[in-house]
Each structure stands twice: as C-alpha cells, then as structure tokens.
PDB file of N, CA and C in Angstrom:
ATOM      1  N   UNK A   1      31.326  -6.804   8.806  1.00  0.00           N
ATOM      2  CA  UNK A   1      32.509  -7.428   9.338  1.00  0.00           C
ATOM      3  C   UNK A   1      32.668  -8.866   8.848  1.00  0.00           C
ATOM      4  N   UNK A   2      31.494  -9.850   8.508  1.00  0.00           N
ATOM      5  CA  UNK A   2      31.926 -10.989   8.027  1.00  0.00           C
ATOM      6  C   UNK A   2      31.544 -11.251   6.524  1.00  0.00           C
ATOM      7  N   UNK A   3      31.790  -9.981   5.889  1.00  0.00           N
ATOM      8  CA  UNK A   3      31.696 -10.015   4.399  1.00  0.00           C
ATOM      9  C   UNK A   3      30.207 -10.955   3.962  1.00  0.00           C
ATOM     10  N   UNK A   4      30.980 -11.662   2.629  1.00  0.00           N
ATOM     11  CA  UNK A   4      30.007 -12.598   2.222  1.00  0.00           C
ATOM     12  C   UNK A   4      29.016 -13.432   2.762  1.00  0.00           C
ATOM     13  N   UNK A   5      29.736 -14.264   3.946  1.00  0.00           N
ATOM     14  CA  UNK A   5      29.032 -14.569   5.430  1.00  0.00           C
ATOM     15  C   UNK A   5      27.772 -13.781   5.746  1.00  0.00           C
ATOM     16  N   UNK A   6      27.684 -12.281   5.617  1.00  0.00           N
ATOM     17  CA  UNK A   6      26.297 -12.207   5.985  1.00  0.00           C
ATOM     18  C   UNK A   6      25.146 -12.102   4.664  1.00  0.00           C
ATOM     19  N   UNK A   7      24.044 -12.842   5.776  1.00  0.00           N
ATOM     20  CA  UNK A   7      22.689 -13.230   4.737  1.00  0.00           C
ATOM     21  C   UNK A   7      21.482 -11.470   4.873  1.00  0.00           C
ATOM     22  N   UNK A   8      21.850 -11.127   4.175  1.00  0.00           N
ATOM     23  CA  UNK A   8      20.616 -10.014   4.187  1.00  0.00           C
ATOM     24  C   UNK A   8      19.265 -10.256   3.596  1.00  0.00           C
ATOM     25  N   UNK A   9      18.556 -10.160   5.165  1.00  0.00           N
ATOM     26  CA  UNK A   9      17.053 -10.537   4.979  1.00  0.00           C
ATOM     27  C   UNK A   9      16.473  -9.097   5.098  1.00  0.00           C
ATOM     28  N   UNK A  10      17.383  -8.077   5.258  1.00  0.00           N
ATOM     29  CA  UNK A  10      16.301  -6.874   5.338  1.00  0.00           C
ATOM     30  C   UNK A  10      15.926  -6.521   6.841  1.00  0.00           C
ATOM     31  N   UNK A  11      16.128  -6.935   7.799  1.00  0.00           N
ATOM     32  CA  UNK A  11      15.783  -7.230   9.027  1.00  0.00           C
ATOM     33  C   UNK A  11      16.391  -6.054   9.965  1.00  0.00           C
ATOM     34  N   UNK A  12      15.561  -5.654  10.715  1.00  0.00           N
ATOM     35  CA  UNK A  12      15.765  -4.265  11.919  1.00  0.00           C
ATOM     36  C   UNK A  12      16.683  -4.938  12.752  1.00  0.00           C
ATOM     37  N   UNK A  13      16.061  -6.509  13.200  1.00  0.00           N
ATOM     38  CA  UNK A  13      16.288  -6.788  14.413  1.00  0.00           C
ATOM     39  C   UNK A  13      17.002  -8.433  13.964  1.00  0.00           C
ATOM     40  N   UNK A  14      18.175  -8.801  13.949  1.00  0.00           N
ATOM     41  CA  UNK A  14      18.852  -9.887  13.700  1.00  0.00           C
ATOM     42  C   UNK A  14      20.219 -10.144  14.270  1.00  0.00           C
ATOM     43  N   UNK A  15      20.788 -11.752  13.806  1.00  0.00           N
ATOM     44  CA  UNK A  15      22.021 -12.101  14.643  1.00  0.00           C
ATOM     45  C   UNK A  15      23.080 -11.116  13.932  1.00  0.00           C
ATOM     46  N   UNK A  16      24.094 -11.393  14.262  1.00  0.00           N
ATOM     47  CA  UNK A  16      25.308 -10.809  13.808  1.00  0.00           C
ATOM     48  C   UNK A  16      25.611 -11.232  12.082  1.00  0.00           C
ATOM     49  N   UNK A  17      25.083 -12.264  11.952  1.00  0.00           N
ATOM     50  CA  UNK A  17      25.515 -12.855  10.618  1.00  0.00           C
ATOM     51  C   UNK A  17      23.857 -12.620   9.831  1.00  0.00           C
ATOM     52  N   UNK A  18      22.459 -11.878  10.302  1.00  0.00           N
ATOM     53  CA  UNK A  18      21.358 -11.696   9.335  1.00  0.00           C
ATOM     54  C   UNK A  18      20.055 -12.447   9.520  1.00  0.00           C
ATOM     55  N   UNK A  19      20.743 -13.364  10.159  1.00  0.00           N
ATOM     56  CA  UNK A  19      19.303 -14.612  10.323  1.00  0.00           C
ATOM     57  C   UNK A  19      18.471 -14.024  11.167  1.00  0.00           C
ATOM     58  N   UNK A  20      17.110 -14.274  10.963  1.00  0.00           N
ATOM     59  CA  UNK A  20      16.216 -14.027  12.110  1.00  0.00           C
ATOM     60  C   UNK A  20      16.409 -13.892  13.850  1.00  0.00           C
ATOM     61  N   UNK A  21      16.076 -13.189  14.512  1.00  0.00           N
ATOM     62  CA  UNK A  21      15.983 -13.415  15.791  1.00  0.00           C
ATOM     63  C   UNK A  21      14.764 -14.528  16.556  1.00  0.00           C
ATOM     64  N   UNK A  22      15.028 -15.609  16.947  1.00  0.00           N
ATOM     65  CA  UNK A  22      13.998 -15.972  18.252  1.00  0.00           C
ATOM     66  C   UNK A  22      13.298 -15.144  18.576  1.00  0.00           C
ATOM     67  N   UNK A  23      11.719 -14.730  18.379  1.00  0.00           N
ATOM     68  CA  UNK A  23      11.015 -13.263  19.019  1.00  0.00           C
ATOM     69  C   UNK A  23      10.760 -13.693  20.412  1.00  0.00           C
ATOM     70  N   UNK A  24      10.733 -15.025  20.962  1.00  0.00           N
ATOM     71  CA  UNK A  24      10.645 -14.818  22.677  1.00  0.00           C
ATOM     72  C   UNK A  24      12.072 -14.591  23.044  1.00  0.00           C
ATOM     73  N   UNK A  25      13.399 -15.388  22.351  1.00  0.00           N
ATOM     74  CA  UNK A  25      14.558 -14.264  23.294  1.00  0.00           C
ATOM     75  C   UNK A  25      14.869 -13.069  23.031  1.00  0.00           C
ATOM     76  N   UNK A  26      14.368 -12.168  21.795  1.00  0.00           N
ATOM     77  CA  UNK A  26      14.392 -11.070  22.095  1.00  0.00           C
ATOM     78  C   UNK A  26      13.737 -10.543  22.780  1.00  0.00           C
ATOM     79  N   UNK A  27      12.527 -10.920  22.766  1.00  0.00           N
ATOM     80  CA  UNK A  27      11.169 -10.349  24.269  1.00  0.00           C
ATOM     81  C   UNK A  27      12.341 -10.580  24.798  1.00  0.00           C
ATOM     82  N   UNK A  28      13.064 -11.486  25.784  1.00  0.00           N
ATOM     83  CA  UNK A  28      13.565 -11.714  26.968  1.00  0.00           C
ATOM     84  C   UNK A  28      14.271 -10.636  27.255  1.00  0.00           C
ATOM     85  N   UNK A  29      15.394 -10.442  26.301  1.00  0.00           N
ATOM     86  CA  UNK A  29      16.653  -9.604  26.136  1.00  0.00           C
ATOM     87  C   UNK A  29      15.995  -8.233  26.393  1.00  0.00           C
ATOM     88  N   UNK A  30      14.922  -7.780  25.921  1.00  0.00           N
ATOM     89  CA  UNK A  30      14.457  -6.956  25.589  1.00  0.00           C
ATOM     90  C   UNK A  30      13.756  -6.089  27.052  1.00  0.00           C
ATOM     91  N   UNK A  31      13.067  -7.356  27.571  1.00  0.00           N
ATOM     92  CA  UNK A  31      12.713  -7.073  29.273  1.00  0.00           C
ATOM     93  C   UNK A  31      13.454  -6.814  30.075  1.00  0.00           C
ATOM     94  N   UNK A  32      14.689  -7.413  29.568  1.00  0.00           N
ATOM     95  CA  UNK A  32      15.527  -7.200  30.624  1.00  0.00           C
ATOM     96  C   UNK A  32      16.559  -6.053  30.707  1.00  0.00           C
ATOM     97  N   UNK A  33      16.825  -4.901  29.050  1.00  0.00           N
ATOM     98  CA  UNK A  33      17.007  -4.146  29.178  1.00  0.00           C
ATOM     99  C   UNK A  33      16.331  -3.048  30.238  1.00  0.00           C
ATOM    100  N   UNK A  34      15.069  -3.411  29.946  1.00  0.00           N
ATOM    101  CA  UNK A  34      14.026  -2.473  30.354  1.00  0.00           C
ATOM    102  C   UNK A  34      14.186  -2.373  31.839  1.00  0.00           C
ATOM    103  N   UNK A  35      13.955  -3.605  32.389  1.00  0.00           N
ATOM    104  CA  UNK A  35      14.803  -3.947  33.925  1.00  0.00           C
ATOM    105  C   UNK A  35      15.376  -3.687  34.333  1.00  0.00           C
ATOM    106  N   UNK A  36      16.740  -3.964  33.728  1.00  0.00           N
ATOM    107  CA  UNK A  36      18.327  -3.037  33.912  1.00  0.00           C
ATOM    108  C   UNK A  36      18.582  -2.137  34.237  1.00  0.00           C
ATOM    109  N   UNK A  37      17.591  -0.664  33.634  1.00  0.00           N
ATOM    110  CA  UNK A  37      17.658   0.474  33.148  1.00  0.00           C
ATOM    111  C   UNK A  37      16.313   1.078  33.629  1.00  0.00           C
ATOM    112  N   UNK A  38      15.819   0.251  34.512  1.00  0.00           N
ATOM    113  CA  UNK A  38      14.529   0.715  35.405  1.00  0.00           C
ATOM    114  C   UNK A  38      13.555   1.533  34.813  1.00  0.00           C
ATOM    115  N   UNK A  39      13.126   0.921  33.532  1.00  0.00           N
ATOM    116  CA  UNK A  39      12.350   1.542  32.830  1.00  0.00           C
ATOM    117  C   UNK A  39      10.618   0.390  33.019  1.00  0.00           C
ATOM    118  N   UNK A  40       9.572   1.098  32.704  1.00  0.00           N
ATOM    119  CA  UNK A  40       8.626   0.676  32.624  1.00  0.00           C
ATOM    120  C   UNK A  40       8.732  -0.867  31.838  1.00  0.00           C
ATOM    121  N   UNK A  41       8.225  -1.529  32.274  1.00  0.00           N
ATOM    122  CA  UNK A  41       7.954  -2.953  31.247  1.00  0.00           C
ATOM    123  C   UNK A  41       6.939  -2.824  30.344  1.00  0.00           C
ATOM    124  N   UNK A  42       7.549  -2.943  29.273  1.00  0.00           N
ATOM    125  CA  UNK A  42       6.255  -2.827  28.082  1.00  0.00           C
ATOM    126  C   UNK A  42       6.723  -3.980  26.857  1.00  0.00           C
ATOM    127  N   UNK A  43       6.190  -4.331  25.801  1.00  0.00           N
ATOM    128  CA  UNK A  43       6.178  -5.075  25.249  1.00  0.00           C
ATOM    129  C   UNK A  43       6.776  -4.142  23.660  1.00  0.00           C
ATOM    130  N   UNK A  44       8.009  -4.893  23.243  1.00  0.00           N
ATOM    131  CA  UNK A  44       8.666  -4.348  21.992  1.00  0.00           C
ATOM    132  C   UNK A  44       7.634  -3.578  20.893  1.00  0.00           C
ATOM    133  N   UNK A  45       6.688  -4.454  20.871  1.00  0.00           N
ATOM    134  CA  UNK A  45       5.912  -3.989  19.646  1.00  0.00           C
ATOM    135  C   UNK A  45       5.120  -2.297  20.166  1.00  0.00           C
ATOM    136  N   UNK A  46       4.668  -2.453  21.697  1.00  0.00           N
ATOM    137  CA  UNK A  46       4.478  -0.810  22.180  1.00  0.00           C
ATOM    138  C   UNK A  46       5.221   0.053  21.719  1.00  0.00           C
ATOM    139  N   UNK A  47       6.534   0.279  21.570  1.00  0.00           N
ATOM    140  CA  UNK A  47       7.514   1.016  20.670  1.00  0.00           C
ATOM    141  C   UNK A  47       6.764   2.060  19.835  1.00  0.00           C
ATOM    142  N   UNK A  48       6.329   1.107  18.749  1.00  0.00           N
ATOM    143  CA  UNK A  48       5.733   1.090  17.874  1.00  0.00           C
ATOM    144  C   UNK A  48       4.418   1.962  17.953  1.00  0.00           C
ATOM    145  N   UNK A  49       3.671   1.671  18.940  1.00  0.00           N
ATOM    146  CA  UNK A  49       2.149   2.232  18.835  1.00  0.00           C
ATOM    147  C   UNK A  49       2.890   3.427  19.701  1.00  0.00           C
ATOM    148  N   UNK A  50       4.030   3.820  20.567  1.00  0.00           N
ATOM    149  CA  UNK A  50       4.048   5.159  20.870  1.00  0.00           C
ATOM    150  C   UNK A  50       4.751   6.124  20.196  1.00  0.00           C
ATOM    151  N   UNK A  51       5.690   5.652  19.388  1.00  0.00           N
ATOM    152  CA  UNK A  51       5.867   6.255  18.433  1.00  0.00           C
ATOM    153  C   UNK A  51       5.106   7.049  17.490  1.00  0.00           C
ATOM    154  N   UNK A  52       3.810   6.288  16.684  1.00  0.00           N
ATOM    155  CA  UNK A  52       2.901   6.705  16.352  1.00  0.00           C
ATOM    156  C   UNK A  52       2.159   7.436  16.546  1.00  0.00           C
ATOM    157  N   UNK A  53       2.079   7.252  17.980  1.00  0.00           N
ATOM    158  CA  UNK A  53       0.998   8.067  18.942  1.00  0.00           C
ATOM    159  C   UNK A  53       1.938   9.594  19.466  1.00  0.00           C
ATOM    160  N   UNK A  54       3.032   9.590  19.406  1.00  0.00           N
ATOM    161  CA  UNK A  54       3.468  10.634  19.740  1.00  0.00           C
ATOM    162  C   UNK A  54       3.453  11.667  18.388  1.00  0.00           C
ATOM    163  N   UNK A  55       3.683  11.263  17.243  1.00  0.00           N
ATOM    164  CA  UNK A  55       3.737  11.772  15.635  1.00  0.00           C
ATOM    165  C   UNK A  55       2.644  12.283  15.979  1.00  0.00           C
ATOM    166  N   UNK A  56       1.327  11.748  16.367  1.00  0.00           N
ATOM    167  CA  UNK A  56       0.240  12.182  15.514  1.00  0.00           C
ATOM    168  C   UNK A  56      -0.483  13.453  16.980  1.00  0.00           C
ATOM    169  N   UNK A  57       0.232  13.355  18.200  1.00  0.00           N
ATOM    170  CA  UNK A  57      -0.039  14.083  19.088  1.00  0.00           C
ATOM    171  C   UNK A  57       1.138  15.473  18.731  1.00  0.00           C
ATOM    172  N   UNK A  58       1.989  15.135  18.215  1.00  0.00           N
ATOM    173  CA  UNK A  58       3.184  16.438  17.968  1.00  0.00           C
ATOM    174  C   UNK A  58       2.893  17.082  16.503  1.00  0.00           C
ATOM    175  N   UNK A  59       1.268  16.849  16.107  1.00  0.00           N
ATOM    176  CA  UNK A  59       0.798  17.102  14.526  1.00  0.00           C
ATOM    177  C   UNK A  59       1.486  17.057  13.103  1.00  0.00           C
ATOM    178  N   UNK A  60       2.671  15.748  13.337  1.00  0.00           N
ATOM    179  CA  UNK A  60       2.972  15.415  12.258  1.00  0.00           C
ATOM    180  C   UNK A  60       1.426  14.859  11.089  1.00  0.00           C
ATOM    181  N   UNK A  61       1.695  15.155  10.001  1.00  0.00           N
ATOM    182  CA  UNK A  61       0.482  14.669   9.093  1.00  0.00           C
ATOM    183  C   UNK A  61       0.267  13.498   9.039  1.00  0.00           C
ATOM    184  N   UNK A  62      -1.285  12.893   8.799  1.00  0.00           N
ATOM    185  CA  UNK A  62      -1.916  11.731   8.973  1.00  0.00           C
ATOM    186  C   UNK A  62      -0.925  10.774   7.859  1.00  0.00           C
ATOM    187  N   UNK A  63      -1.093  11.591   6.576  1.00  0.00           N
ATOM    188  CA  UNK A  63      -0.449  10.613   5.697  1.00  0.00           C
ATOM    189  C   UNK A  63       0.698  10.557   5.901  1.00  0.00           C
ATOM    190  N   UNK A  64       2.187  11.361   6.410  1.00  0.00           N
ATOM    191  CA  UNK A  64       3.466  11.456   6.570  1.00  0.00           C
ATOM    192  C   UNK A  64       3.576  10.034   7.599  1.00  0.00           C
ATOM    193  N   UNK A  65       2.269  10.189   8.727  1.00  0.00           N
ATOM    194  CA  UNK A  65       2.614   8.800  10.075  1.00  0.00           C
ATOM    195  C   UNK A  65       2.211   7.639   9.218  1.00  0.00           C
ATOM    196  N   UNK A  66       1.066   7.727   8.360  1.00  0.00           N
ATOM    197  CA  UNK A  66       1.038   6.741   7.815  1.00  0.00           C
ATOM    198  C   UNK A  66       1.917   5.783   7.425  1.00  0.00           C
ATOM    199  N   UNK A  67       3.200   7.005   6.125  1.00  0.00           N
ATOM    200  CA  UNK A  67       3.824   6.378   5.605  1.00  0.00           C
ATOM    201  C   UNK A  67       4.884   5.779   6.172  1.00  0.00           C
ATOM    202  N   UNK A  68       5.551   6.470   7.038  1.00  0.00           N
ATOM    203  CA  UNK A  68       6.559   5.694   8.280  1.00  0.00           C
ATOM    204  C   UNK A  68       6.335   4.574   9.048  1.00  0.00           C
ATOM    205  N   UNK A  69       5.063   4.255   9.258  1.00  0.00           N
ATOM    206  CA  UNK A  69       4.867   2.891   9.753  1.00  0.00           C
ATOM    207  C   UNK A  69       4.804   2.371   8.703  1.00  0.00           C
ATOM    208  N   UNK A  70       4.767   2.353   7.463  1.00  0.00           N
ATOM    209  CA  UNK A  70       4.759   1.656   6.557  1.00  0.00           C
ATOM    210  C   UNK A  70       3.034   1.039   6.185  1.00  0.00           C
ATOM    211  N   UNK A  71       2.273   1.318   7.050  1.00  0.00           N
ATOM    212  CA  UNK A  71       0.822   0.956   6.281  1.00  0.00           C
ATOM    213  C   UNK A  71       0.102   1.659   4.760  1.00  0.00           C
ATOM    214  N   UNK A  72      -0.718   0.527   4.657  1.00  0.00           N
ATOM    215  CA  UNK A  72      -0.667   0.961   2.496  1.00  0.00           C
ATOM    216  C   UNK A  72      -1.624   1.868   2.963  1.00  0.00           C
ATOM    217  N   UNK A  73      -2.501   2.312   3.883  1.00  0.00           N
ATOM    218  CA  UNK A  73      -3.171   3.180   3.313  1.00  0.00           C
ATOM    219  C   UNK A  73      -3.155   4.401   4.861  1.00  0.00           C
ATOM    220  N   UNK A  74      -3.603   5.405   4.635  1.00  0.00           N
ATOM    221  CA  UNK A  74      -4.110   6.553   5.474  1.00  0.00           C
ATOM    222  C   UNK A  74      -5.191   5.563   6.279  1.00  0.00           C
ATOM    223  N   UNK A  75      -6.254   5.439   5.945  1.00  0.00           N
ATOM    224  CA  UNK A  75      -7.312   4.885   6.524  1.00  0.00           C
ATOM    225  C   UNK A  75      -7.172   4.166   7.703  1.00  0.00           C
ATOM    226  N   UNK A  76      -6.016   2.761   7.146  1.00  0.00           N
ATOM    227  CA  UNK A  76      -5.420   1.985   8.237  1.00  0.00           C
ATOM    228  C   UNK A  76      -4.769   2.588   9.516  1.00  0.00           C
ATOM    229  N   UNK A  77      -3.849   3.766   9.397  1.00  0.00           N
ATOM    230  CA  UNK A  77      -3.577   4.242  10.285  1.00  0.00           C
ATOM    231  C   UNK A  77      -4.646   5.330  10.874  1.00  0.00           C
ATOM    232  N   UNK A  78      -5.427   5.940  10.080  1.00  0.00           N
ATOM    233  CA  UNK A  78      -6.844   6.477  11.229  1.00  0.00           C
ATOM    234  C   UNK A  78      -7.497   5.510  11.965  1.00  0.00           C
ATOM    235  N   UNK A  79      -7.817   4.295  10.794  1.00  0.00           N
ATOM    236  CA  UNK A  79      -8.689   3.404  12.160  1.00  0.00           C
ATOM    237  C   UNK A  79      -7.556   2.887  13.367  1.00  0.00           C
ATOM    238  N   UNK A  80      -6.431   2.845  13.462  1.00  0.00           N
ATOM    239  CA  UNK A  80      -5.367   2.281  14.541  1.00  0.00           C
ATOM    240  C   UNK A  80      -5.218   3.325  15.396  1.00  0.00           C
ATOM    241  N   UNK A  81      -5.184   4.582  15.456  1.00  0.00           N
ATOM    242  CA  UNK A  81      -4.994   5.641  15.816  1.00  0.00           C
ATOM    243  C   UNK A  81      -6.101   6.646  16.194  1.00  0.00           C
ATOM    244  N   UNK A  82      -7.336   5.982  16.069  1.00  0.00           N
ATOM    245  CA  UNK A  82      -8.650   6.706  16.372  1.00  0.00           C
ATOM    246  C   UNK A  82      -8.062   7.957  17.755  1.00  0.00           C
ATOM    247  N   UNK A  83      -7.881   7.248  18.484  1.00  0.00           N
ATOM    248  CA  UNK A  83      -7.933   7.610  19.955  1.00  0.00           C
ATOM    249  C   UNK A  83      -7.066   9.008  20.016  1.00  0.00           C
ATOM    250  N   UNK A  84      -5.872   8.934  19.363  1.00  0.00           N
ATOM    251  CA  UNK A  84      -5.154   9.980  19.287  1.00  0.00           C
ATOM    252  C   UNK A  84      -5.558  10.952  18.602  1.00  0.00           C
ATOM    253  N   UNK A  85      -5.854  10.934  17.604  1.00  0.00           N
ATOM    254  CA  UNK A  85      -6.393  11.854  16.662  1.00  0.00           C
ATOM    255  C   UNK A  85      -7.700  12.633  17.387  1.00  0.00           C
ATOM    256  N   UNK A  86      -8.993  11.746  18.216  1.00  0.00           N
ATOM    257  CA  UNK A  86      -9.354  12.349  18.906  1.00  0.00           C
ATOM    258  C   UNK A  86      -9.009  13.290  19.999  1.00  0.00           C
ATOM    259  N   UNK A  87      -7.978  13.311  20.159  1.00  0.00           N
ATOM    260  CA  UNK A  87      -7.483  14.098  21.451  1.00  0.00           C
ATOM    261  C   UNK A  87      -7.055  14.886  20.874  1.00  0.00           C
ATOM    262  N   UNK A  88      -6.173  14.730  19.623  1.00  0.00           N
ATOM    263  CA  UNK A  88      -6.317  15.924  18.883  1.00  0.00           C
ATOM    264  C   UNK A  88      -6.736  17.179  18.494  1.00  0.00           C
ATOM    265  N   UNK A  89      -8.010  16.432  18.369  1.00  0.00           N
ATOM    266  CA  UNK A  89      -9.079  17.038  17.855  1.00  0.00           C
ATOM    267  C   UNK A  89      -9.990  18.009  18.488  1.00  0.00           C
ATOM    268  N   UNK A  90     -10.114  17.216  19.949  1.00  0.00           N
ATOM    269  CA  UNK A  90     -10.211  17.719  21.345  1.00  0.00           C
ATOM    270  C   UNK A  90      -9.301  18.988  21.386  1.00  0.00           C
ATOM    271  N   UNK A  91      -8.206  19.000  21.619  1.00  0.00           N
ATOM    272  CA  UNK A  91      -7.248  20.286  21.961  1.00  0.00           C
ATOM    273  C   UNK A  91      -7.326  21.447  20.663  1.00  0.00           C
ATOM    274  N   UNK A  92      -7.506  21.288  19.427  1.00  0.00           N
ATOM    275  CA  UNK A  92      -7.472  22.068  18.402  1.00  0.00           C
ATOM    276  C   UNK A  92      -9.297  22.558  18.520  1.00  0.00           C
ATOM    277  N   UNK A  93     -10.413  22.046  19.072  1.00  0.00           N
ATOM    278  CA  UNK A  93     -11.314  22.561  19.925  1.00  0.00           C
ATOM    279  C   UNK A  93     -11.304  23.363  20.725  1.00  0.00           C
ATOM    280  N   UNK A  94     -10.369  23.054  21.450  1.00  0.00           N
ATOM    281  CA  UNK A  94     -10.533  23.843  22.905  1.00  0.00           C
ATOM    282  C   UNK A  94      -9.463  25.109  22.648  1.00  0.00           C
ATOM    283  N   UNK A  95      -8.793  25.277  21.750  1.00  0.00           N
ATOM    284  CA  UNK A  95      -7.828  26.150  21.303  1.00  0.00           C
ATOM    285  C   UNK A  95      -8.767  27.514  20.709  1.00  0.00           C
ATOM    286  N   UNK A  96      -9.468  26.371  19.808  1.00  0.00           N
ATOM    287  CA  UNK A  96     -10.553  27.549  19.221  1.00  0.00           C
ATOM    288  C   UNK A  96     -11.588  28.219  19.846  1.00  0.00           C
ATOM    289  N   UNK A  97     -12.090  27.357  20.720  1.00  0.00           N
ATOM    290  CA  UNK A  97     -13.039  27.802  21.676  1.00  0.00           C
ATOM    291  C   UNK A  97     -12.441  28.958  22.574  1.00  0.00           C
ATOM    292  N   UNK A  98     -11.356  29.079  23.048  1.00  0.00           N
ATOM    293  CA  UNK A  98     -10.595  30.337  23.855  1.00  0.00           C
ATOM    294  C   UNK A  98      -9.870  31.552  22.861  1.00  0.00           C
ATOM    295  N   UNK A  99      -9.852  31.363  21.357  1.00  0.00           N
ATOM    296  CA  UNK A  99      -9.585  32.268  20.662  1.00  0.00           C
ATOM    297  C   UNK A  99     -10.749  33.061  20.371  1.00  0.00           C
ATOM    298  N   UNK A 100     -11.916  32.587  20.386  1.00  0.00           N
ATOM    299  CA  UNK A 100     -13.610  33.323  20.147  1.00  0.00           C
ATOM    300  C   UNK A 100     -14.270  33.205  21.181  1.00  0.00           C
ATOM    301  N   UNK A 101     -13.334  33.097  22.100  1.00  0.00           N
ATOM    302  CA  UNK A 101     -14.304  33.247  23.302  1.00  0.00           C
ATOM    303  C   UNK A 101     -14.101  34.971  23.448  1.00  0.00           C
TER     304      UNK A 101
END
C-alpha cells in the first residue's frame, strides 16, 4: 500500500512501512492478545518450540522439522528436541511391544 515507502528487511513481524518491531512492545501486544482471547500466557518465541514439538510428535521427518525452522543442521534440531523425539520413541515401543505381544 505505500509503494516505494516500504523498506523490506525480510521480516515476519514489522511496522506497516518494514522497520523492525520494539520486541518488548510486541511481547506487550502480544500478551495481551493472549489475554483478550483467554488464552494461556506464554512467551512469542514458545510458538516456536510448539510448533516443532508438535511436527516431530505428528512424525513429520527429523530433517523436513529441521528444515522449517530453518536450523543448518539435523543434529541441531535433535539436540533441541531431545525430549520429543523421546516420547516418540517411547510410543513406537510400546506399539511394538503390543504387536508381538
């Protein structure tokens, strides 16, 4: 809408015209959706780790979650994600264990 006027930084989360956001008034803005809308209070960047955590619990592939968060390697997202993958791992256990039982 304001043509040339806007500065593209590449940015998810910015003003109307591109520039950075303030990250404590978006925290703010952000709480207070959550508030509004009587949702749990959690912190923006949680988003993020449940997102992840839901991919890798709904057995999307290690490297596919990888690449969507954007980390350079697989590894990085196993060591961030230990916990899930264990539970994983856990249920694809216990799956097998009642098929040979």
């Amino acid at each position: 809408m304001i043509g040339s006027d806007y500065i593209d930084n590449d940015l998810v989360c910015c003003h109307n015209y591109g520039r950075p956001l303030n990250p404590k008034n978006f925290s703010k803005k952000f709480r207070k959706l959550l508030e509004k809308n009587n949702f749990p209070i959690i912190r923006f960047r949680d988003l993020r780790h449940s997102y992840a955590t839901l991919m890798l619990e709904s057995n999307v592939d290690l490297k596919v979650t990888s690449a969507m968060l954007g980390h350079s390697s697989v590894t990085i997202t196993a060591d961030i994600y230990q916990d899930a993958l264990e539970r994983k791992k856990q249920a694809s256990d216990a799956v097998q264990a009642n098929i040979f039982e």
